[in-house]
N, C-alpha and C. Protein backbone atom coordinates (compact mmCIF):
# COMPACT_ATOMS: atom_id res chain seq x y z
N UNK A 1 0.82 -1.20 0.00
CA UNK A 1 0.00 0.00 0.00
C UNK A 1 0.86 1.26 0.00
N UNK A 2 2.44 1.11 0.92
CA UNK A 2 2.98 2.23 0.67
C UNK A 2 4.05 2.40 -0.83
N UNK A 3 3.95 3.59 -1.31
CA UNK A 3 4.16 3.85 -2.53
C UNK A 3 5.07 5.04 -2.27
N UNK A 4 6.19 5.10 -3.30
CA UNK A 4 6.87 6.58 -3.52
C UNK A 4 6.08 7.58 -4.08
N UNK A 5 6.71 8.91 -3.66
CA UNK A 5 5.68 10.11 -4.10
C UNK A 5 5.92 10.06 -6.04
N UNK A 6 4.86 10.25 -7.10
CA UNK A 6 4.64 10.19 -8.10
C UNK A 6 4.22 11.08 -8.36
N UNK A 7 3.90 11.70 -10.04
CA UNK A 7 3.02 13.09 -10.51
C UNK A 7 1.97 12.47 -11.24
N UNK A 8 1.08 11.48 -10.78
CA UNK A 8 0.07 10.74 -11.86
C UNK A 8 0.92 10.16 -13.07
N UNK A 9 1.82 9.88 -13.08
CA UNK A 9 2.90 8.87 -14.30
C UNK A 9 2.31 7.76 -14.06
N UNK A 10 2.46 7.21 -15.02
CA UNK A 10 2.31 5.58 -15.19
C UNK A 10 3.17 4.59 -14.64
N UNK A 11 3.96 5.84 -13.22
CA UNK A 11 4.26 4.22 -12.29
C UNK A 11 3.32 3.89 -10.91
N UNK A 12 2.29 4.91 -11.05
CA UNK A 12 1.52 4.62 -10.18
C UNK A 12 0.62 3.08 -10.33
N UNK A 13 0.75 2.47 -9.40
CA UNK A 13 -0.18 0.57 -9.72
C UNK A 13 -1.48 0.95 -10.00
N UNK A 14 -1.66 0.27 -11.47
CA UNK A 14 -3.37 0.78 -11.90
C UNK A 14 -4.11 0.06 -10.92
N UNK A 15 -3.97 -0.44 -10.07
CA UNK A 15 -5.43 -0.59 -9.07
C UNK A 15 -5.24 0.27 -8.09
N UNK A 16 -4.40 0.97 -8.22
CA UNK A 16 -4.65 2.36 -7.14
C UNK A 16 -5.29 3.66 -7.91
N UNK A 17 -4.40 3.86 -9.19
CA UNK A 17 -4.50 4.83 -10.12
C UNK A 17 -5.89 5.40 -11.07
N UNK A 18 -6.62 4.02 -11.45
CA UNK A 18 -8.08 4.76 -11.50
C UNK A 18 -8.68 4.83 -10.74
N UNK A 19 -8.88 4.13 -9.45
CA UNK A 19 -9.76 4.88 -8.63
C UNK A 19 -9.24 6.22 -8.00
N UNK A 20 -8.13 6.07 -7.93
CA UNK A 20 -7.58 8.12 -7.63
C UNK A 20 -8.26 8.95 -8.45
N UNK A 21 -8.77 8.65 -9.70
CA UNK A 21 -8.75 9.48 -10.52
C UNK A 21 -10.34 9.47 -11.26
N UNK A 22 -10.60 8.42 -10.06
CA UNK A 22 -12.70 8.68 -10.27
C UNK A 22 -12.68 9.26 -9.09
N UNK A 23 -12.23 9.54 -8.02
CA UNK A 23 -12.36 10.39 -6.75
C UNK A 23 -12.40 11.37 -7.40
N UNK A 24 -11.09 12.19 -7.72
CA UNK A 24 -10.77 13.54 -8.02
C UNK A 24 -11.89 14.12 -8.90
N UNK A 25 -12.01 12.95 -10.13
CA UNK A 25 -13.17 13.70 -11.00
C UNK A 25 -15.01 13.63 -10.35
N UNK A 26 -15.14 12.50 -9.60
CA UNK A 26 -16.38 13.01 -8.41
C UNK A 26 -15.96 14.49 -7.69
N UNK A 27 -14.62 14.66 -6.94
CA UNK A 27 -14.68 15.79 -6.23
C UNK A 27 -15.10 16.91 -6.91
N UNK A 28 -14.30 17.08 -8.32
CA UNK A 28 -14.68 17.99 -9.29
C UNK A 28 -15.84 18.47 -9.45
N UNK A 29 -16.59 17.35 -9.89
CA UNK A 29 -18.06 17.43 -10.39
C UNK A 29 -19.09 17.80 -8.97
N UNK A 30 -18.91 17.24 -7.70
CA UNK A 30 -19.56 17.85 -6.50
C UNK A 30 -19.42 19.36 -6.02
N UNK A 31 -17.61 19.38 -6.41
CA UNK A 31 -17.34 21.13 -6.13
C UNK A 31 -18.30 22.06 -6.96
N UNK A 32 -18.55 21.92 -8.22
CA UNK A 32 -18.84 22.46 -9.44
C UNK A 32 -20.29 22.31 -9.16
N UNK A 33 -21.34 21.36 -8.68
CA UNK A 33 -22.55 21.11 -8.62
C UNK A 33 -22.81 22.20 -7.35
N UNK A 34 -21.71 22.23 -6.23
CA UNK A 34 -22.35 23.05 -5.01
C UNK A 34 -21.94 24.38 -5.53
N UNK A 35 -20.94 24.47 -6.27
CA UNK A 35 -21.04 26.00 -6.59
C UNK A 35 -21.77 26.70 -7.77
N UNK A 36 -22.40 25.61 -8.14
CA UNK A 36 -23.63 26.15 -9.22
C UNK A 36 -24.72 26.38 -8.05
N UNK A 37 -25.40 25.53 -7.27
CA UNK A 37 -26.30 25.73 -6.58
C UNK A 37 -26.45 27.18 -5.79
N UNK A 38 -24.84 27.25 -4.61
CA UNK A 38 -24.86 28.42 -4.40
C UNK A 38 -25.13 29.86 -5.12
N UNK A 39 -24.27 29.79 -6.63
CA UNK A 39 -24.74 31.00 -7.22
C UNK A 39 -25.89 30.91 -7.59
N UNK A 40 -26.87 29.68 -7.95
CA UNK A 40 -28.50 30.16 -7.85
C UNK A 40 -29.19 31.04 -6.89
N UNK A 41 -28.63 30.65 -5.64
CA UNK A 41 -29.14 30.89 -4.17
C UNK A 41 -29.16 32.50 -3.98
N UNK A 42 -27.35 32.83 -4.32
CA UNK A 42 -27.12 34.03 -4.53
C UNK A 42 -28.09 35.18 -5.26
N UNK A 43 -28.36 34.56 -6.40
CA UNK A 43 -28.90 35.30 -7.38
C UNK A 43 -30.58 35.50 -7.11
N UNK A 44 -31.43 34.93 -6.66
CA UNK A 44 -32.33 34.24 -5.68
C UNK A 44 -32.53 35.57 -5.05
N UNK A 45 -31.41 36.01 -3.82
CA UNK A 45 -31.60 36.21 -2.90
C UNK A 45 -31.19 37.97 -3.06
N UNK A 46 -31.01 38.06 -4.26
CA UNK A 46 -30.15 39.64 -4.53
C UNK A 46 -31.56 40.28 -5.28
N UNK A 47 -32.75 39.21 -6.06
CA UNK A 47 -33.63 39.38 -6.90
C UNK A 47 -34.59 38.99 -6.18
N UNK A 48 -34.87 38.75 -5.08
CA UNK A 48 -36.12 38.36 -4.03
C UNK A 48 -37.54 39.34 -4.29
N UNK A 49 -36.92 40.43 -4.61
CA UNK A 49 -38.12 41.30 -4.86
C UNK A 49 -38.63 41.23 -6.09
N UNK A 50 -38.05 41.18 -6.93
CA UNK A 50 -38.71 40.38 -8.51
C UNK A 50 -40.03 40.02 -8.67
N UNK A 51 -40.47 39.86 -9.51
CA UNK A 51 -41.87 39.42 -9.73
C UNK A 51 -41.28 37.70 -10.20
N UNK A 52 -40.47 37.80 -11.04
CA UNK A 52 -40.25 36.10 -11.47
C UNK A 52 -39.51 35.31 -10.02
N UNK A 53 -39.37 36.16 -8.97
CA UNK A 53 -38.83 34.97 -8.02
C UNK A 53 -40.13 34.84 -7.37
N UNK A 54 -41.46 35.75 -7.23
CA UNK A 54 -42.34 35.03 -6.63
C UNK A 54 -42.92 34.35 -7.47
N UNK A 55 -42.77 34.24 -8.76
CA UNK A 55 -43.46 33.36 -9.54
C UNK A 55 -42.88 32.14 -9.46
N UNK A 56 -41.60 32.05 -9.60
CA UNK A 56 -40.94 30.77 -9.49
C UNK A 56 -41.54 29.79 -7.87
N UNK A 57 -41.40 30.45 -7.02
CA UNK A 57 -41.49 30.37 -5.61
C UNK A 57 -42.96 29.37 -5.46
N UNK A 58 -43.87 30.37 -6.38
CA UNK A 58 -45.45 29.74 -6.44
C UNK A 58 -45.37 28.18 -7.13
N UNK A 59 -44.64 28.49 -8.34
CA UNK A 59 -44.52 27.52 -9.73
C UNK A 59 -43.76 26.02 -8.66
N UNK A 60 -42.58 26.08 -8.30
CA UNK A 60 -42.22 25.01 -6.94
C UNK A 60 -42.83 24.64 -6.00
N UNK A 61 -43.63 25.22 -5.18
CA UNK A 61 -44.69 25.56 -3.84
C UNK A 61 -45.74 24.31 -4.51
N UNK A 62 -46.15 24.36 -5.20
CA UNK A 62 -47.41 23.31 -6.07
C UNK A 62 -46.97 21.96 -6.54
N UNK A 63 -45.73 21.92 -6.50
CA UNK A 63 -45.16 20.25 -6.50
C UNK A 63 -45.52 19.08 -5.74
């Protein structure tokens, strides 16, 4: 399990090496999903007085 330090080269043991590298690209894709969400939230919350955020608000509310 212990390994010398590497830069993702191909001496890393491929049964360590793709799953490193479905982590990283999950982390990616979770970072990127919460920071889309947040800037909805943001934007949401700067436009609260809007007429389309109480419409939206209603349009969700009825689900």
């Amino acid at each position: 399990l212990h390994q010398g330090s590497t830069r993702m080269q191909q001496s890393i043991d491929p049964a360590m090496r793709s799953p490193l590298r479905w982590a990283i690209a999950g982390f990616l894709l979770l970072f990127m999903t919460l920071a889309l969400m947040r800037m909805r939230n943001l934007i949401l919350l700067m436009e609260k007085r809007r007429p389309w955020v109480s419409e939206l608000i209603l349009k969700r509310g009825h689900r």
